[in-house]
C-alpha atoms as a PDB file:
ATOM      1  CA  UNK A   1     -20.880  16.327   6.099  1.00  0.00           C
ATOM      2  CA  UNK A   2     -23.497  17.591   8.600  1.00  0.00           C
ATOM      3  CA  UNK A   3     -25.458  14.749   7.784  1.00  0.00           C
ATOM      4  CA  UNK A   4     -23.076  12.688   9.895  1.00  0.00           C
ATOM      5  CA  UNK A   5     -22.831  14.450  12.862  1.00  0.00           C
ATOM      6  CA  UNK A   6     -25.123  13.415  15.208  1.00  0.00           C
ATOM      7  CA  UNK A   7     -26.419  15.195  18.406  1.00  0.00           C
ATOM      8  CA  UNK A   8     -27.353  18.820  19.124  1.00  0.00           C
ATOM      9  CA  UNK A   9     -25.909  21.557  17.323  1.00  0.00           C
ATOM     10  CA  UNK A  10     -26.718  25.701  16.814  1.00  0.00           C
ATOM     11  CA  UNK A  11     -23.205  26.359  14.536  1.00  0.00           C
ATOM     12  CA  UNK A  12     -21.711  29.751  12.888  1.00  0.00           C
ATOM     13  CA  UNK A  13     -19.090  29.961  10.401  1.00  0.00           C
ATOM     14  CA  UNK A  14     -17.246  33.025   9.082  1.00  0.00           C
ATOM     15  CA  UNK A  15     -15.331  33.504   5.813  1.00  0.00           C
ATOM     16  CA  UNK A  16     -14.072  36.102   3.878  1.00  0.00           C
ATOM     17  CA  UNK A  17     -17.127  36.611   2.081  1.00  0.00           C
ATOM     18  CA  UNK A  18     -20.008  35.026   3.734  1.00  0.00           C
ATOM     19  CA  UNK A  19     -21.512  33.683   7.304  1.00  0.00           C
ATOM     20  CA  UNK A  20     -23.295  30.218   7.966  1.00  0.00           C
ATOM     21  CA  UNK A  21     -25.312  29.250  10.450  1.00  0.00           C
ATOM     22  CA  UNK A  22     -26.455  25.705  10.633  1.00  0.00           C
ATOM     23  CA  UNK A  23     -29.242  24.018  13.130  1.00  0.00           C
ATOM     24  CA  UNK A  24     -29.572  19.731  13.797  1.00  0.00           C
ATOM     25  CA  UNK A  25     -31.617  17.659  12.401  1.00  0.00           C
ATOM     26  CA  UNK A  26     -33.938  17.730  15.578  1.00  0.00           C
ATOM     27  CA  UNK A  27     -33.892  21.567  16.312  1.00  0.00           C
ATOM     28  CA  UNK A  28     -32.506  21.128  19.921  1.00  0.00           C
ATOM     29  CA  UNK A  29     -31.001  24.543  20.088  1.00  0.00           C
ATOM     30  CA  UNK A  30     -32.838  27.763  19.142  1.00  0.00           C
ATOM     31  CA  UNK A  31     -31.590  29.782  16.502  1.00  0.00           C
ATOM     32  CA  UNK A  32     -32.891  33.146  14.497  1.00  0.00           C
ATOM     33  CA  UNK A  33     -31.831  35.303  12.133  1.00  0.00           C
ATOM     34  CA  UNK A  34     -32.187  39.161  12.414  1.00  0.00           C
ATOM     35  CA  UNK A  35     -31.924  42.304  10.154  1.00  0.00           C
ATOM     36  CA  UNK A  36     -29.956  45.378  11.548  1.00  0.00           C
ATOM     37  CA  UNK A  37     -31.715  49.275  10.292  1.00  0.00           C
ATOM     38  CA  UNK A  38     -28.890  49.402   8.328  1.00  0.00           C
ATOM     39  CA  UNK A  39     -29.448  46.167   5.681  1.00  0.00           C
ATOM     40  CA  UNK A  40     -26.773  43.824   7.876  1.00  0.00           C
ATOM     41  CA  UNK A  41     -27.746  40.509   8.630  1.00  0.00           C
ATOM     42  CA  UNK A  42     -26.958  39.519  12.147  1.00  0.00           C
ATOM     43  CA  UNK A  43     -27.450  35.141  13.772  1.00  0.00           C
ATOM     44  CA  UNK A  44     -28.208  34.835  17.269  1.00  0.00           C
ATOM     45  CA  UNK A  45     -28.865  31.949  19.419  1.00  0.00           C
ATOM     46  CA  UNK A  46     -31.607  33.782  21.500  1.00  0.00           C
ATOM     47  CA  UNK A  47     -33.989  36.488  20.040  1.00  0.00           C
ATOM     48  CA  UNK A  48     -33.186  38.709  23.378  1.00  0.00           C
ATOM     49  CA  UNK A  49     -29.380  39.478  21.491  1.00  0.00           C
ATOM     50  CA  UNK A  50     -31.388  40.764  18.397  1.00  0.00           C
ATOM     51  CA  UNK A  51     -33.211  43.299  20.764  1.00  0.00           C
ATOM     52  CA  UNK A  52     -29.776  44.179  22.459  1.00  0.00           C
ATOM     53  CA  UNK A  53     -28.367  45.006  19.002  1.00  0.00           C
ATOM     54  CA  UNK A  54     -31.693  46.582  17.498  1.00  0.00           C
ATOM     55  CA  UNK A  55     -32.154  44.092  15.076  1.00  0.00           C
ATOM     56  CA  UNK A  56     -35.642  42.869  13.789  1.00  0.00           C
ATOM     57  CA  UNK A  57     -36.293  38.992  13.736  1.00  0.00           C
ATOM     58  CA  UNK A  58     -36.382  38.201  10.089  1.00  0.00           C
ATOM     59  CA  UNK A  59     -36.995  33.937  10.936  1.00  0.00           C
ATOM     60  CA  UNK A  60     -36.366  31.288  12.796  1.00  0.00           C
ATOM     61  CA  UNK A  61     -33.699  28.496  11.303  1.00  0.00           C
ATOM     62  CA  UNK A  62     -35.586  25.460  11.229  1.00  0.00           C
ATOM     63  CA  UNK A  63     -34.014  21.844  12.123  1.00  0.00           C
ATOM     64  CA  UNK A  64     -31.651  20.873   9.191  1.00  0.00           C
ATOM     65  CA  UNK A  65     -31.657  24.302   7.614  1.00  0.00           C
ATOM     66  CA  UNK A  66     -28.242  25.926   6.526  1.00  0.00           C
ATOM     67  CA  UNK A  67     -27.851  29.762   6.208  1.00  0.00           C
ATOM     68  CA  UNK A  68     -25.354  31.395   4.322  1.00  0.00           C
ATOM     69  CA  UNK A  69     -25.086  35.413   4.610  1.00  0.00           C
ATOM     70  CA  UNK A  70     -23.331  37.385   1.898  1.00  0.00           C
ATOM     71  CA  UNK A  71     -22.835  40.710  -0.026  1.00  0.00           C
ATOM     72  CA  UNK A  72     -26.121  39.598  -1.807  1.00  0.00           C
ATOM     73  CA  UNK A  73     -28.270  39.129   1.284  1.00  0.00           C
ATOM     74  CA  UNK A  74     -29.279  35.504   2.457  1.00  0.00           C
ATOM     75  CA  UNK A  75     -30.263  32.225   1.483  1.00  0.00           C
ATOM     76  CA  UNK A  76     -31.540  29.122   3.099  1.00  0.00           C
ATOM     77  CA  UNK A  77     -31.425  25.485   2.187  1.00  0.00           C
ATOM     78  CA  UNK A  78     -31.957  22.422   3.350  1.00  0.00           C
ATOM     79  CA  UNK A  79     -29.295  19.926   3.801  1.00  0.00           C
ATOM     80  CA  UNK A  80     -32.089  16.639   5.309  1.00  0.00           C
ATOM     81  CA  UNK A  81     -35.272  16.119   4.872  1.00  0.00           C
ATOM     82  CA  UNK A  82     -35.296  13.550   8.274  1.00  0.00           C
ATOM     83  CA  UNK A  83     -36.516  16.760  10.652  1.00  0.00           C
ATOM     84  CA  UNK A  84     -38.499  16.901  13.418  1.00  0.00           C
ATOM     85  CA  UNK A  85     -38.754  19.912  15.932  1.00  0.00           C
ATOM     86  CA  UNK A  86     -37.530  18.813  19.335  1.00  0.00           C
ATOM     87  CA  UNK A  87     -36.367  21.699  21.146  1.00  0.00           C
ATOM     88  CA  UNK A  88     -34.866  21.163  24.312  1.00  0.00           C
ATOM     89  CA  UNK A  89     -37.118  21.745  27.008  1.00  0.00           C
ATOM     90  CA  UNK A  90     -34.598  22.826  29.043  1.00  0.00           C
ATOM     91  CA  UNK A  91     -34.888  25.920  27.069  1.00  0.00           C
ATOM     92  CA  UNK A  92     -37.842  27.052  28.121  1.00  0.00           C
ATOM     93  CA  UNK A  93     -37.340  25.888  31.615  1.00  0.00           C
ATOM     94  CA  UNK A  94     -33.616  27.116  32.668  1.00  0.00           C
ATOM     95  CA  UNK A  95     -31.226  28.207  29.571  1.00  0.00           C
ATOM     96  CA  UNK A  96     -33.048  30.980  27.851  1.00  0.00           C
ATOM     97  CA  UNK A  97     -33.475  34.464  28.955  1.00  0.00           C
ATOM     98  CA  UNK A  98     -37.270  35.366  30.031  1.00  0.00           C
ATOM     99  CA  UNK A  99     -36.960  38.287  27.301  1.00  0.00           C
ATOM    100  CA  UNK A 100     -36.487  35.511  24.565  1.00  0.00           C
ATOM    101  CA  UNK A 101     -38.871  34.024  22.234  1.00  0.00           C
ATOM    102  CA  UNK A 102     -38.581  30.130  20.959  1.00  0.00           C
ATOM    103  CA  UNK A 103     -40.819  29.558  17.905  1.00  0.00           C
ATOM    104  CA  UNK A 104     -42.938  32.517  18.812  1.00  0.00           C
ATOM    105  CA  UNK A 105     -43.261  31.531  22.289  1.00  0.00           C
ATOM    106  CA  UNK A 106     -42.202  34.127  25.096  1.00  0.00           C
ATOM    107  CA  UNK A 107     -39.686  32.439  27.576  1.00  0.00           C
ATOM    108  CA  UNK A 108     -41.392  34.282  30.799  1.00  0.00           C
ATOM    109  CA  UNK A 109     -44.876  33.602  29.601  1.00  0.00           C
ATOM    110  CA  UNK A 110     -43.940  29.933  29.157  1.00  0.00           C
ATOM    111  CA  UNK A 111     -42.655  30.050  32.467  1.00  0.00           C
ATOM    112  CA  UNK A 112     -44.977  31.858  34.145  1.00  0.00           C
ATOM    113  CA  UNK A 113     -47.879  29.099  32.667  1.00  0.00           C
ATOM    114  CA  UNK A 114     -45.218  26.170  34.469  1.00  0.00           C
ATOM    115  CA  UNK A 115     -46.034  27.960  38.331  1.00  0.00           C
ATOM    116  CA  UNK A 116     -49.912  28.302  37.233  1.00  0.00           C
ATOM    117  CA  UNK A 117     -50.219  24.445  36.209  1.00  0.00           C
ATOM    118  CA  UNK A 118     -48.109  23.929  38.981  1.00  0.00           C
ATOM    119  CA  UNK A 119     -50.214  25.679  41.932  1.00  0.00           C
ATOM    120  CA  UNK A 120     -53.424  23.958  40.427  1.00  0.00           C
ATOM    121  CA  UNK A 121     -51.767  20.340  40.511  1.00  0.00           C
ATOM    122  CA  UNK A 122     -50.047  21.015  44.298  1.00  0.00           C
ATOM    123  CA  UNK A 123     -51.199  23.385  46.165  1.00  0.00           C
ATOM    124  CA  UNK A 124     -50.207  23.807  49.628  1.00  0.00           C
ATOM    125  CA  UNK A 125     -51.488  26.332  52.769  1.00  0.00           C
ATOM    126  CA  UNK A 126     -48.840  28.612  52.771  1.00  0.00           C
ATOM    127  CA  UNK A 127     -48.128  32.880  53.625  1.00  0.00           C
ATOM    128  CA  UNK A 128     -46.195  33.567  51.116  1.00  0.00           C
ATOM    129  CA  UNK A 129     -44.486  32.240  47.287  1.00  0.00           C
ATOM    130  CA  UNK A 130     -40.875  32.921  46.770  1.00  0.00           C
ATOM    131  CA  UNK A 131     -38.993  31.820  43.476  1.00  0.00           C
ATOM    132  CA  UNK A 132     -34.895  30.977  43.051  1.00  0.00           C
ATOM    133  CA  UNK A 133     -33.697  33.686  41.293  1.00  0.00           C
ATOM    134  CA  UNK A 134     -33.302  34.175  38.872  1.00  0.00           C
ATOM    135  CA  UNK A 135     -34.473  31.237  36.351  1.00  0.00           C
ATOM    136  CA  UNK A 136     -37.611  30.592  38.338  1.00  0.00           C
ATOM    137  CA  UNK A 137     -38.792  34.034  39.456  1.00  0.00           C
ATOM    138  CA  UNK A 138     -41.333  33.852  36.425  1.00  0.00           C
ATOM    139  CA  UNK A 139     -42.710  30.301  37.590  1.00  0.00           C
ATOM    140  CA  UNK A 140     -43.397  31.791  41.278  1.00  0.00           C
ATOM    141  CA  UNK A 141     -45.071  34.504  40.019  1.00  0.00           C
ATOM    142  CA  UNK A 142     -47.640  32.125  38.354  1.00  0.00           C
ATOM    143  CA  UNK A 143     -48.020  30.420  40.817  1.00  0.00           C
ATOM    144  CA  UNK A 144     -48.608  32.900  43.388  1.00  0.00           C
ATOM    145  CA  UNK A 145     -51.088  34.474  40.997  1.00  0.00           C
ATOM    146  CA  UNK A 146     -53.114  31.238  40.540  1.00  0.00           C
ATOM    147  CA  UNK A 147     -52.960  30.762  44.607  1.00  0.00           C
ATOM    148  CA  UNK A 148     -53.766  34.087  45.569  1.00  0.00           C
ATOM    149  CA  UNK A 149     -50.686  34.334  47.507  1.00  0.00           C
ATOM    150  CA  UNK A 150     -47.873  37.441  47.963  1.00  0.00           C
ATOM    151  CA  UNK A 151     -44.730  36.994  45.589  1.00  0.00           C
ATOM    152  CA  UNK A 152     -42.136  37.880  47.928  1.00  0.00           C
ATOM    153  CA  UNK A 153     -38.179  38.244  47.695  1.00  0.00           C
ATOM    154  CA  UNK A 154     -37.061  35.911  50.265  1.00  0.00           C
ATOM    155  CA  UNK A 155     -33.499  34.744  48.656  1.00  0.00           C
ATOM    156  CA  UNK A 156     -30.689  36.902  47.128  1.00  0.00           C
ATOM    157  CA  UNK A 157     -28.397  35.506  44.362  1.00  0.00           C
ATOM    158  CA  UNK A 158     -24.928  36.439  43.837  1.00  0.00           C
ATOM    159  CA  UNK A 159     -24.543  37.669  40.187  1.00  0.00           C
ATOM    160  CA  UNK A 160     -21.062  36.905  40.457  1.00  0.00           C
ATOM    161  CA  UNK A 161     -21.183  32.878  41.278  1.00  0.00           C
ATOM    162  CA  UNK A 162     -21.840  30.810  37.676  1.00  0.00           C
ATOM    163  CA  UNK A 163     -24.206  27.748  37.335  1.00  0.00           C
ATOM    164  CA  UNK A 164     -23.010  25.455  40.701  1.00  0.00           C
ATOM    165  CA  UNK A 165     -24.229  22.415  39.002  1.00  0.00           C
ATOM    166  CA  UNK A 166     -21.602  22.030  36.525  1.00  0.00           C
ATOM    167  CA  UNK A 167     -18.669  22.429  39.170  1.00  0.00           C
ATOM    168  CA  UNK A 168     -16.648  19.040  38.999  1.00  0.00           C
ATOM    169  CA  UNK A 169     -16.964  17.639  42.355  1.00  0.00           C
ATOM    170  CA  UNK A 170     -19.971  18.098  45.580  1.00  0.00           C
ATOM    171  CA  UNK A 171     -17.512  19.565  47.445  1.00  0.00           C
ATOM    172  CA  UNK A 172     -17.236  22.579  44.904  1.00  0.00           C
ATOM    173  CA  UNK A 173     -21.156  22.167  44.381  1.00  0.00           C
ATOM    174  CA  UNK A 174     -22.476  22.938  47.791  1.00  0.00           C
ATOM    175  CA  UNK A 175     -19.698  25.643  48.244  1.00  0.00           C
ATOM    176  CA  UNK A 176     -20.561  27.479  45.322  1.00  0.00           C
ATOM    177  CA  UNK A 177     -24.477  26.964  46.299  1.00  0.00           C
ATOM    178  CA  UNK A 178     -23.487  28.789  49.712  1.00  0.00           C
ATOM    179  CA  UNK A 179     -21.492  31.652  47.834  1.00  0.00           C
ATOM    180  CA  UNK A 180     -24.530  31.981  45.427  1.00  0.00           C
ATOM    181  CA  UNK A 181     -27.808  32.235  48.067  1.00  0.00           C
ATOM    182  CA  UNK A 182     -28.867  34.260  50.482  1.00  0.00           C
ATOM    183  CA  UNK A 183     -31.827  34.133  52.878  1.00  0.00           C
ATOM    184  CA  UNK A 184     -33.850  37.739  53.374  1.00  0.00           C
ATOM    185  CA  UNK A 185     -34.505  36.852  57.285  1.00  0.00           C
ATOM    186  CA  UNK A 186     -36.824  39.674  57.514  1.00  0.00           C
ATOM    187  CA  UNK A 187     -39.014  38.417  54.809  1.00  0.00           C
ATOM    188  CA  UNK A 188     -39.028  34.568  55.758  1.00  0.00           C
ATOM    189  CA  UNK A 189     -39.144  34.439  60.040  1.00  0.00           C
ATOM    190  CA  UNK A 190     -42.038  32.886  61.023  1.00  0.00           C
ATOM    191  CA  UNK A 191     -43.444  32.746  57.453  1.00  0.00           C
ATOM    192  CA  UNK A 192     -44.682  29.595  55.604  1.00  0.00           C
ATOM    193  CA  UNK A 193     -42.653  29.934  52.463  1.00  0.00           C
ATOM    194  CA  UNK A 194     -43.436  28.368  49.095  1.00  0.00           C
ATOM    195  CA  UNK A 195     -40.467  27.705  47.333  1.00  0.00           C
ATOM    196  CA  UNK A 196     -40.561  27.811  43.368  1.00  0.00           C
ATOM    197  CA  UNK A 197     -37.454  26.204  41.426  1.00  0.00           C
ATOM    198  CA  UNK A 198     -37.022  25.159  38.226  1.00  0.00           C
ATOM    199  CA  UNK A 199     -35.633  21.905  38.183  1.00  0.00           C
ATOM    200  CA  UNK A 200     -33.545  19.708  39.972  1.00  0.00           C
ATOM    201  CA  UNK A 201     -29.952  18.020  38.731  1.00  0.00           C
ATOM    202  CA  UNK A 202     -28.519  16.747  41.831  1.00  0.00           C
ATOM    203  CA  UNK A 203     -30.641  18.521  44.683  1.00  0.00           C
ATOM    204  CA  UNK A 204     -27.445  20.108  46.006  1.00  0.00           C
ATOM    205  CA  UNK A 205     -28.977  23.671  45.716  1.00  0.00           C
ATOM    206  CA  UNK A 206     -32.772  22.568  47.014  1.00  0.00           C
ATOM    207  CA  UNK A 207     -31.336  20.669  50.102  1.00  0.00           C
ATOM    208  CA  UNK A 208     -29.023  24.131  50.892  1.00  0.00           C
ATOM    209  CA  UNK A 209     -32.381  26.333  49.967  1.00  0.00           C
ATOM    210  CA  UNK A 210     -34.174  24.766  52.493  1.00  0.00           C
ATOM    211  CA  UNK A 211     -31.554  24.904  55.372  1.00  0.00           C
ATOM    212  CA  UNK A 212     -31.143  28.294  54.443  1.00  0.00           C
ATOM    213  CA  UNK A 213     -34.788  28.925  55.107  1.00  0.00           C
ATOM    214  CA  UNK A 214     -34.785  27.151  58.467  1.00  0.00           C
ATOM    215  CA  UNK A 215     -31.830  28.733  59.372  1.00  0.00           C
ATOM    216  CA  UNK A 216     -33.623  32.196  58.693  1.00  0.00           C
ATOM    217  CA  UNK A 217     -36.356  31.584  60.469  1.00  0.00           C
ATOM    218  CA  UNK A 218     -39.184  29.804  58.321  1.00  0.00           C
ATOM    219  CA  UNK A 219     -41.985  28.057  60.143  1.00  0.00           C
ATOM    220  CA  UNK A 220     -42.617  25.947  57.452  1.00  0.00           C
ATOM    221  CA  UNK A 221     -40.452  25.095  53.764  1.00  0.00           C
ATOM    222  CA  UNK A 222     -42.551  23.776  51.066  1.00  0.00           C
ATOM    223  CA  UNK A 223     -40.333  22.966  47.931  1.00  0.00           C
ATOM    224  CA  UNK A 224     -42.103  22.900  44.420  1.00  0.00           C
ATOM    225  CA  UNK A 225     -40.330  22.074  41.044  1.00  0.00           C
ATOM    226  CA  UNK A 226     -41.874  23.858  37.880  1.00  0.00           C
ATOM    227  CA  UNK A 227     -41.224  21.344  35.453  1.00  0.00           C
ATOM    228  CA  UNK A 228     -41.632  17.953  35.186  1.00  0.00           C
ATOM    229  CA  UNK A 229     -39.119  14.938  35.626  1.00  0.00           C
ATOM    230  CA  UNK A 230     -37.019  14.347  32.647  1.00  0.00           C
ATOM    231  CA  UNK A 231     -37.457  10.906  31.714  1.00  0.00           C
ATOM    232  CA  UNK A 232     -37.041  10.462  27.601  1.00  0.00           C
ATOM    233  CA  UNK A 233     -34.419  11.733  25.483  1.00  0.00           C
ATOM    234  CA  UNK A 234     -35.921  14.316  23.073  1.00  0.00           C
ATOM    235  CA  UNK A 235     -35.417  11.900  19.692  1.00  0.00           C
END
């Protein structure tokens, strides 16, 4: 039957007696299976919940793999042979946790690569680099290491305000961008401020970002996006 769904999928299933994991065809979501000290298997979407849980990474599922977890340990098989690894890059750029690994590559690191590429293809005269928290804090610090340039705090996020660009209408979009930022006026007045973000959906939180600087007392906003347009589907 999982041959006929089609899309992205990371799935878990519990019965009496066993667990399942399955992954797509196409491998768009990560997903890993771990060992606990104490001989329990544990399935995790992101390597970072094996660590929280002191579990060891035992493998990654691959695209079309099934797992199945029982009283006799695990097995894996494979339900199609028409695979291809196509992880979402997405995940590396704004879903993951910087703690994670993907395939065996680090999250941050990946990240932190993005700002370096990104300082070396557009580079601008600037005092300072400060990222978004918290998804592209790892991409400004790459870039202000390849620039030479201070990493400075110059905006605040409010743990407590979830992803803005999934809120229904712009209305509720710029409101929850306002309840989410903050401006460190100290840090920014006067200051020609490189700002790092990951992406951009709709450009509600860049064009607030900026005003926010302005309104603080930059000289000079200079808004640079980590990763690159998305233009192709990933199959």
């Amino acid at each position: 039957s999982l041959n006929t769904v089609h899309g992205g999928f990371a799935y878990l299933i519990m019965t009496e007696n066993a667990m399942i994991g399955a992954l797509d065809p196409n491998g768009f979501r990560p997903l890993s299976l771990g060992k606990m000290k104490n001989g329990a298997y544990v399935l995790a979407s992101e390597t970072c919940a094996l660590d929280i849980v002191g579990a060891e990474l035992v493998r990654n599922i691959r695209p079309g793999e099934i797992v199945v977890v029982d009283d006799h340990g695990y097995k894996i098989v494979q339900y199609t042979n028409q695979t291809q690894l196509a992880i979402c890059s997405m995940e590396f750029i704004y879903f993951a946790r910087p703690d994670s690994d993907i395939y065996g590559v680090n999250v941050h690191s990946a990240r932190k690569r993005m700002g370096a590429r990104l300082a070396q293809e557009s580079p601008v005269d600037a005092d300072m680099v400060i990222g978004v928290p918290n998804s592209s804090l790892s991409a400004a610090s790459g870039y202000a290491e390849e620039a030479g340039l201070p990493n400075e705090m110059g905006l605040i996020k409010n743990q407590y305000v979830a992803r803005t660009f999934i809120q229904p209408t712009q209305e509720l979009r710029e409101q929850g961008v306002r309840m989410k930022l903050s401006a460190v006026h100290s840090v920014v007045k006067g200051k020609r401020v490189i700002v790092i973000d990951d992406s951009i959906v709709r450009g509600t939180t860049s064009k607030r970002i900026v005003q926010l600087l302005k309104e603080a007392g930059a000289a000079e906003v200079h808004m640079r996006i980590s990763s690159p347009p998305l233009k192709y589907p990933c199959f």
